[in-house]
Protein backbone atom coordinates (compact mmCIF):
# COMPACT_ATOMS: atom_id res chain seq x y z
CA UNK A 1 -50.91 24.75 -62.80
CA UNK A 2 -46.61 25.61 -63.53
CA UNK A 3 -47.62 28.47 -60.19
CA UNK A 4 -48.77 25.47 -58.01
CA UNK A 5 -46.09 22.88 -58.84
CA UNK A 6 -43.60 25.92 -57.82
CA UNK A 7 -44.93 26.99 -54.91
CA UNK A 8 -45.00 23.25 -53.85
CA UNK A 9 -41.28 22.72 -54.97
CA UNK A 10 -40.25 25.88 -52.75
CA UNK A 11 -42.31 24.69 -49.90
CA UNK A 12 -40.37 21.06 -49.84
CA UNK A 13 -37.13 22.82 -50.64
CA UNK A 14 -37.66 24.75 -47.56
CA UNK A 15 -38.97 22.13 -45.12
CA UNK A 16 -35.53 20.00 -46.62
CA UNK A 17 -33.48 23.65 -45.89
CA UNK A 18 -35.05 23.93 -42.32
CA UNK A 19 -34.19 19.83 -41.71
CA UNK A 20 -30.74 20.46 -42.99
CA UNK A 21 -29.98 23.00 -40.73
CA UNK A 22 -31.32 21.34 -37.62
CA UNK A 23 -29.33 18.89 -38.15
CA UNK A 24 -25.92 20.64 -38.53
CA UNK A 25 -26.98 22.72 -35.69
CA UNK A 26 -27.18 19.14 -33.22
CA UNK A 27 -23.86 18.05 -34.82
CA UNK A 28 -22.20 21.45 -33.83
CA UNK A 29 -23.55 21.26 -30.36
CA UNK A 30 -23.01 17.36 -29.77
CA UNK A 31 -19.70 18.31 -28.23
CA UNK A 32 -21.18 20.29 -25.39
CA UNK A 33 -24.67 18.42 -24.55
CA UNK A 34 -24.53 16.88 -21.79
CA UNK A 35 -20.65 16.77 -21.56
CA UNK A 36 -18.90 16.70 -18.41
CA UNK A 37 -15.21 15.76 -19.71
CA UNK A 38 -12.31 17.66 -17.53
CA UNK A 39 -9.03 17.95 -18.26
CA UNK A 40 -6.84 14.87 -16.84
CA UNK A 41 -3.64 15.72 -14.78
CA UNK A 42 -0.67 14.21 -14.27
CA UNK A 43 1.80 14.23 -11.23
CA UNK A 44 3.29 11.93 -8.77
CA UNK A 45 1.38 9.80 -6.06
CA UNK A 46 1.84 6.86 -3.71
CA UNK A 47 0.08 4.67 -2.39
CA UNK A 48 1.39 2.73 0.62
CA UNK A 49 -0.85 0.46 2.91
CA UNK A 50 -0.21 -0.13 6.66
CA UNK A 51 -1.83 -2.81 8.57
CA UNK A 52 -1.75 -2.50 12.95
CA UNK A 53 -1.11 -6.02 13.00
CA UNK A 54 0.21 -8.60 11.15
CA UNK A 55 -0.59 -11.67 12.95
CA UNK A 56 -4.55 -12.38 14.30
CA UNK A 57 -6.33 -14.79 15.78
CA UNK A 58 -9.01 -16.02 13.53
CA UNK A 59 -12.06 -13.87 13.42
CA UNK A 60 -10.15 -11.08 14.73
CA UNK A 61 -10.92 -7.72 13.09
CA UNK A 62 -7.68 -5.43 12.66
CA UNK A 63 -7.24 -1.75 11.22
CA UNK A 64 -5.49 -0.86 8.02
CA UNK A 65 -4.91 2.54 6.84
CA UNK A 66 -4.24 3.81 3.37
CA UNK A 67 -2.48 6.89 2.90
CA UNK A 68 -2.21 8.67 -0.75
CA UNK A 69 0.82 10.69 -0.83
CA UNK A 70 1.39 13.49 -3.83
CA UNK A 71 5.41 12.64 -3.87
CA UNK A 72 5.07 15.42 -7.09
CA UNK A 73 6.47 18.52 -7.14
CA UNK A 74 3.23 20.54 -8.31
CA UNK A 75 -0.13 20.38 -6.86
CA UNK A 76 -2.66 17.74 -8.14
CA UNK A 77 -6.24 17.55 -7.98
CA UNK A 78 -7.16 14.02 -6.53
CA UNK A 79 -10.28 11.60 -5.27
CA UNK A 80 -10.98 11.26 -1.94
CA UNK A 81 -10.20 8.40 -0.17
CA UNK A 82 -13.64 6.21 -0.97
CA UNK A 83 -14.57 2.68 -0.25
CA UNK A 84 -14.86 1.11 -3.41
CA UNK A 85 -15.23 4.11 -5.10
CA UNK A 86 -11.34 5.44 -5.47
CA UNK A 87 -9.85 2.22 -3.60
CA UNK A 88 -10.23 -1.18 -3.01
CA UNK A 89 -8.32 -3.65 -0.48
CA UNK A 90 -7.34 -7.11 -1.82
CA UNK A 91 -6.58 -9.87 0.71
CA UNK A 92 -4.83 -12.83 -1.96
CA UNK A 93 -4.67 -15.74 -0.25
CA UNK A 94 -1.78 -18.66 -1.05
CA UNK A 95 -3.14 -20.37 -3.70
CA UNK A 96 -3.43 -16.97 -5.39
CA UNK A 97 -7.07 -16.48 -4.81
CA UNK A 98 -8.43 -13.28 -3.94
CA UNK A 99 -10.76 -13.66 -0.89
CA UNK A 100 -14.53 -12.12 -1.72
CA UNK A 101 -15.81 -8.96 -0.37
CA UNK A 102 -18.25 -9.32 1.88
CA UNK A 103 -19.63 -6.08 2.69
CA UNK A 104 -21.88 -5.44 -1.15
CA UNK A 105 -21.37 -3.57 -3.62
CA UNK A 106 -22.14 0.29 -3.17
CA UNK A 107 -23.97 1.87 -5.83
CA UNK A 108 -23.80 5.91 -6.76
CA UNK A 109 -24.46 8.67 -8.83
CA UNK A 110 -21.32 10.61 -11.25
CA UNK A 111 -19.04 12.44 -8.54
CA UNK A 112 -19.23 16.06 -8.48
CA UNK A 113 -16.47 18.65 -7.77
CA UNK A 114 -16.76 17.82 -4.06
CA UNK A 115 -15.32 14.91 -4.13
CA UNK A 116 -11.77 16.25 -5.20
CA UNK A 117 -9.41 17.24 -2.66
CA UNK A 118 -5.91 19.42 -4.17
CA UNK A 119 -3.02 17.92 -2.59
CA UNK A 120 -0.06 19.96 -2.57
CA UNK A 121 3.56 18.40 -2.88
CA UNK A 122 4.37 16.25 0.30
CA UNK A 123 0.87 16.53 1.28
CA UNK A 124 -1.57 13.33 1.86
CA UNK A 125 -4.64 11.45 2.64
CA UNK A 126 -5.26 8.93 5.33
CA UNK A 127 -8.24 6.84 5.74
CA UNK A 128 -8.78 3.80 8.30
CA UNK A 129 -10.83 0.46 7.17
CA UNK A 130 -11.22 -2.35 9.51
CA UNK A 131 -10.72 -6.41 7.71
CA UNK A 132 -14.62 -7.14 8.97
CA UNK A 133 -16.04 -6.88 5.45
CA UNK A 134 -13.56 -10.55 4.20
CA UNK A 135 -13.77 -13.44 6.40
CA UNK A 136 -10.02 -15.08 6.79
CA UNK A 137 -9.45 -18.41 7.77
CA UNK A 138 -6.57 -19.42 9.35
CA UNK A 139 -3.91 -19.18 6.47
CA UNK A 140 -1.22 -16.59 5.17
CA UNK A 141 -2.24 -13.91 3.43
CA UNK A 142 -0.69 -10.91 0.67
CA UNK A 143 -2.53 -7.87 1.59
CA UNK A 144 -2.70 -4.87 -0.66
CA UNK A 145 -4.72 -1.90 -1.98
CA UNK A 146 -5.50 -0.07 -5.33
CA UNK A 147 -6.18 3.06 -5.56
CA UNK A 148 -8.02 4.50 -8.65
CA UNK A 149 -10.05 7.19 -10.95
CA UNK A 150 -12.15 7.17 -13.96
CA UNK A 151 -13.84 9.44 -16.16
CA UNK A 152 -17.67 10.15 -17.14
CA UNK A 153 -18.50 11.90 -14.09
CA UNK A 154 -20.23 15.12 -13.29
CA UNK A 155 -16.37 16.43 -12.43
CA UNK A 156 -15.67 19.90 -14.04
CA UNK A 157 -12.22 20.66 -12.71
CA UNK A 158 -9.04 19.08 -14.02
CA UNK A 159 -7.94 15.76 -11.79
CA UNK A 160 -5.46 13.17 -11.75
CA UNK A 161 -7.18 9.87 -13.85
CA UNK A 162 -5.18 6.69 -13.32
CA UNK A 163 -4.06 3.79 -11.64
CA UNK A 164 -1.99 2.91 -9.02
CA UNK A 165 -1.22 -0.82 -6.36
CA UNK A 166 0.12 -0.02 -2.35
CA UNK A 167 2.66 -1.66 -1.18
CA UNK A 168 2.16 -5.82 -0.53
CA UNK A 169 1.87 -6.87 3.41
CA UNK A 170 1.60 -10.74 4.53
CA UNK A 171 -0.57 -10.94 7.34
CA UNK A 172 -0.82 -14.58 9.14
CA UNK A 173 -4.24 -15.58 10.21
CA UNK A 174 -3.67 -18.61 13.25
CA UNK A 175 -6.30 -20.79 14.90
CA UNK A 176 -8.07 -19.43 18.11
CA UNK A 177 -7.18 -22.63 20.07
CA UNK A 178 -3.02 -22.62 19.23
CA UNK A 179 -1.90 -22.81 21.88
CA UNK A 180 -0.98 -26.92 21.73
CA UNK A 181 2.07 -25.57 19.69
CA UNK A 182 3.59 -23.62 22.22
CA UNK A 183 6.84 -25.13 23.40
CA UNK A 184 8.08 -21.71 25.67
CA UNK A 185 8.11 -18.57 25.91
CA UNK A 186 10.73 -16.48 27.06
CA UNK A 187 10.55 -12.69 28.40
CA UNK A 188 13.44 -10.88 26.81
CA UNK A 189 12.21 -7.63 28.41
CA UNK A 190 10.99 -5.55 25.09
CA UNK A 191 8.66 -9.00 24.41
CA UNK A 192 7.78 -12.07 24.18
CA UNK A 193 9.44 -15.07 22.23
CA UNK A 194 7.43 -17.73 21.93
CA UNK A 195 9.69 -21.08 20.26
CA UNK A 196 6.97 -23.17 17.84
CA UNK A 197 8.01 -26.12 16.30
CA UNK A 198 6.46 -29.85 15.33
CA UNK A 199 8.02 -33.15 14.58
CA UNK A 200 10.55 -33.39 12.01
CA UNK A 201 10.05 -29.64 11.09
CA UNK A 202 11.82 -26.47 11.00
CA UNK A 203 11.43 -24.89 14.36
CA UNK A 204 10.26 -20.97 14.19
CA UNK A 205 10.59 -18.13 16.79
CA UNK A 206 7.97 -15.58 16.83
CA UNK A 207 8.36 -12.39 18.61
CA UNK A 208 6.30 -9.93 19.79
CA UNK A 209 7.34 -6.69 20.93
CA UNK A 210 6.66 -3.79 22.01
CA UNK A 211 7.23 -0.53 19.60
CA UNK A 212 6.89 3.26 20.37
CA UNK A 213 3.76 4.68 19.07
CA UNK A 214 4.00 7.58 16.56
CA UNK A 215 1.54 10.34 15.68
CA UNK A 216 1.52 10.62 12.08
CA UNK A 217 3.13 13.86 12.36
CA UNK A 218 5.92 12.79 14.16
CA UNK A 219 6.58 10.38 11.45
CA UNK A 220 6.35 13.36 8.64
CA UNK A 221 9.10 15.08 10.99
CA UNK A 222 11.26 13.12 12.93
CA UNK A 223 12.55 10.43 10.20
CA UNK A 224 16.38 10.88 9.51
CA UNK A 225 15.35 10.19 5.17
CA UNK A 226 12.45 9.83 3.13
CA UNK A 227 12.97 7.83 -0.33
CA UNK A 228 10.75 6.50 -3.43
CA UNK A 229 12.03 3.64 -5.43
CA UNK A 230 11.97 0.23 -5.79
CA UNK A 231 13.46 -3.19 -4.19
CA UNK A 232 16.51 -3.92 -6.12
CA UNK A 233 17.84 -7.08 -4.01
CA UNK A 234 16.85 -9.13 -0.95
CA UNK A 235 20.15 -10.75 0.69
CA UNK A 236 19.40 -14.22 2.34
CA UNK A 237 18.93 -14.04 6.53
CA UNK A 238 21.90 -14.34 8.43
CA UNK A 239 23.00 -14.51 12.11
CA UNK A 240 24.13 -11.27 13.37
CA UNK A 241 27.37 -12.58 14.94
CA UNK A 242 30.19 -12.15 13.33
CA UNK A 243 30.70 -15.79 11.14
CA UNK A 244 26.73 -15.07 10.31
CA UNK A 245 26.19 -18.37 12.34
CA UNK A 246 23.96 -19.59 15.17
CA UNK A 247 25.71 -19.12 17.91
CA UNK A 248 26.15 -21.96 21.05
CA UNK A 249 23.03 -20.95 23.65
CA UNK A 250 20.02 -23.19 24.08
CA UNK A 251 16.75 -21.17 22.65
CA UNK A 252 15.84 -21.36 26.47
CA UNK A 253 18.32 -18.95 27.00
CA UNK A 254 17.86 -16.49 23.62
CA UNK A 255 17.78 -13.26 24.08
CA UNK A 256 18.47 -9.86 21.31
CA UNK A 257 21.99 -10.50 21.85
CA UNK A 258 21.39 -12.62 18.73
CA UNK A 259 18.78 -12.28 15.81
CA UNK A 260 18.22 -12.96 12.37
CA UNK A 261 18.43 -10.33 10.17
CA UNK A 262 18.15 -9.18 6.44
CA UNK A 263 19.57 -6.50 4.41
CA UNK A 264 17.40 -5.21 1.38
CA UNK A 265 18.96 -2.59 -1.03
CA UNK A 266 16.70 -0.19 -2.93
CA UNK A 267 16.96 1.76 -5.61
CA UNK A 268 16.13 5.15 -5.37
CA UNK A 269 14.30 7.02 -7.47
CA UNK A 270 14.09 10.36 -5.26
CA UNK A 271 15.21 11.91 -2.14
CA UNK A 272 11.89 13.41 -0.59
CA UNK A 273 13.76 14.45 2.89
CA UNK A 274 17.45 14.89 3.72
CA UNK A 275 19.78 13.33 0.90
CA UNK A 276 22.38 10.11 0.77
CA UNK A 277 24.84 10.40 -1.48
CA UNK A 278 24.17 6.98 -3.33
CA UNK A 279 21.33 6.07 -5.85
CA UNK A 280 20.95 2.64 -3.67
CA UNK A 281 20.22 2.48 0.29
CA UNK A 282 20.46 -0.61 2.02
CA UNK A 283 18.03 -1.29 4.68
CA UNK A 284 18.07 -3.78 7.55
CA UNK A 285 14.78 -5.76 8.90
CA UNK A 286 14.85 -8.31 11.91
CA UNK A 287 13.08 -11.86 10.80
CA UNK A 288 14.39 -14.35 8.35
CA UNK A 289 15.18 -18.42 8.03
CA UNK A 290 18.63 -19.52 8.69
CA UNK A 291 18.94 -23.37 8.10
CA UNK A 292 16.24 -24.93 10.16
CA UNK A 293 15.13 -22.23 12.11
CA UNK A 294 13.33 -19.20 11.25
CA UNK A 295 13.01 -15.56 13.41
CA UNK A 296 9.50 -14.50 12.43
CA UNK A 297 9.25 -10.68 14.40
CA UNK A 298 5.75 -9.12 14.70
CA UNK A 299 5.44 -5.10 12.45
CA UNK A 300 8.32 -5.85 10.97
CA UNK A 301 7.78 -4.78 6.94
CA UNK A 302 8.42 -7.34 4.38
CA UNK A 303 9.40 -6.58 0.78
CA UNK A 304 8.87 -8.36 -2.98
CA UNK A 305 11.89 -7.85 -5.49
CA UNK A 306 10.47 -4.74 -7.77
CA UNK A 307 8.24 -3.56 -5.52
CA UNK A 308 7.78 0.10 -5.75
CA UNK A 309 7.86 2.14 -2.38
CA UNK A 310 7.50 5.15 -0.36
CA UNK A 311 9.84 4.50 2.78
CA UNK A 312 10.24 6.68 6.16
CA UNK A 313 14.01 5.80 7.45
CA UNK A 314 16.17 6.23 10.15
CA UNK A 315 19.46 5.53 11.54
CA UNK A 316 20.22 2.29 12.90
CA UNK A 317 20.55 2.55 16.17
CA UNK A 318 19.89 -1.18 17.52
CA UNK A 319 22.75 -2.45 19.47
CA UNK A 320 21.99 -6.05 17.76
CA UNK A 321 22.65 -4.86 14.09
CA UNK A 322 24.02 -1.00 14.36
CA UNK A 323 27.43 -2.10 12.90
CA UNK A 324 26.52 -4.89 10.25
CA UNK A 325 26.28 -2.39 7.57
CA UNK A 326 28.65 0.76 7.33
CA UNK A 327 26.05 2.81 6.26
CA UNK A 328 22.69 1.99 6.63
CA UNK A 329 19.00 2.26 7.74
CA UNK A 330 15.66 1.02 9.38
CA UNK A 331 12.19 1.60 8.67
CA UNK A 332 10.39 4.37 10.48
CA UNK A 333 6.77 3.65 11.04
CA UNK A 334 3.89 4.51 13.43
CA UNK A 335 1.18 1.94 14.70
């Protein structure tokens, strides 16, 4: 009887042994089942957003491109550019709402390796979405992009995991039948100003004009600077003569002898091409409000106070505002 009650005391000793070790053996290996964690990197990227147009007709697709720029100095491993996978586009309209998606939602499995690209330093991705997928009424409009990573995928290599907003564009959506507003228009021979106004209102000139198309390589190479930073000040509009004052012509008669102008100074964080010896660079853009009139000029880029950016320049070469500024620059883009 004492031989049985032992040999059934070793057997549940041994079953409890066997359990025991089972067990240790999962909690050694839960670090490595079915674990995909990489390592995260870290560098420098930006994000900047560029619409063709600004202004549309109602209903009226346009292109934007994103391009992701590693402004690092080492090489990064990085998403590709996916809709709704690594970005999103946001179109906020004025009251601050954010205008629905209309396109779905795209489901997916974890990414895999292939869907990292290494970007070396200066190096970047472009991708170009059309505005069909968010219906825009006629309004005003902040336009801007996130780009963005995540972990729990099937990704083994190390890659950048974060997240980071373009630049901000307004973009004006106008009725298809506007044309009861139009007072004149006026060839100035590099566009058309067309003079809007209404009753008892501020009266706005819009012009349109014609701008050299760039290859995106030309813009990587033939820009006179290259700067990140951020908007430190926006001066109020002024007249480019010289007591910053509308001068005596009728607007039947404008022409670019004249504009509005504004200066915006930014601070600079780093000098990716060429270098100006100043931690701020001021730079001019055409379009503004001057009392009751306001000079509203089509591609120009518009800027928020803080706003972080990634900014082709060049010399100012424009007869209209070449000397307002001792030193300063223009915005090099291509369309």
């Amino acid at each position: 009887m004492l031989d049985l009650e032992r040999k059934g005391g070793y057997g549940i000793n041994k079953g409890a042994s066997l359990i025991c070790s089972f067990l240790i053996f999962l909690i050694l290996c839960s670090g490595c089942i079915g674990s995909t964690t990489s390592e995260v990197q870290t560098g420098e990227l930006s994000f900047t957003l560029i619409p063709d147009r600004t202004r549309v007709t109602e209903g009226e697709p346009f292109n934007i491109e994103l391009v992701l720029t590693n402004t690092g100095n080492t090489s990064i491993n990085v998403w590709k550019l996916m809709e709704q996978i690594s970005y999103d586009i946001n179109f906020v309209d004025s009251n601050g709402s954010y205008v629905p998606y209309e396109c779905g939602v795209l489901q997916r499995l974890p990414l895999t390796n292939e869907a990292l690209v290494e970007l070396q330093p200066g190096e970047s991705l472009r991708v170009n979405q059309d505005s069909s997928c968010w219906i825009l009424p006629q309004g005003e409009y902040t336009l801007f992009a996130e780009y963005h990573t995540s972990g729990g995928e099937d990704i083994t290599k190390p890659y950048w995991l974060e997240r980071i907003s373009s630049n901000n564009v307004s973009v004006f959506v106008v009725a298809e039948n506007n044309s009861s507003l139009l007072e004149s228009g006026i060839s100035t021979g590099n566009g058309l100003v067309e003079v809007f106004s209404a009753p008892d209102a501020p009266m706005t000139v819009r012009v349109g004009s014609l701008v050299e198309c760039q290859r995106h390589d030309d813009l990587a190479k033939n820009h006179d600077l290259a700067i990140t930073g951020s908007v430190k000040e926006i001066l109020p509009a002024k007249w480019n003569t010289p007591d910053s004052k509308l001068s005596e012509k009728s607007f039947e008669n404008m022409d670019w002898e004249n504009v509005i102008y504004g200066a915006v100074i930014f601070s600079v964080d780093r000098y990716l091409k060429n270098f100006f010896p100043s931690e701020e660079v001021v730079v001019i853009v055409l379009g503004g409000m001057v009392e009751n009139l306001s000079l509203d000029v089509e591609d120009e880029p518009s800027f928020e106070l803080g706003e972080d950016v990634l900014l082709y320049l060049m010399e100012n070469t424009y007869l209209t505002t070449k000397d307002i500024y001792p030193e300063h620059f223009v915005v090099f883009r291509s369309l």
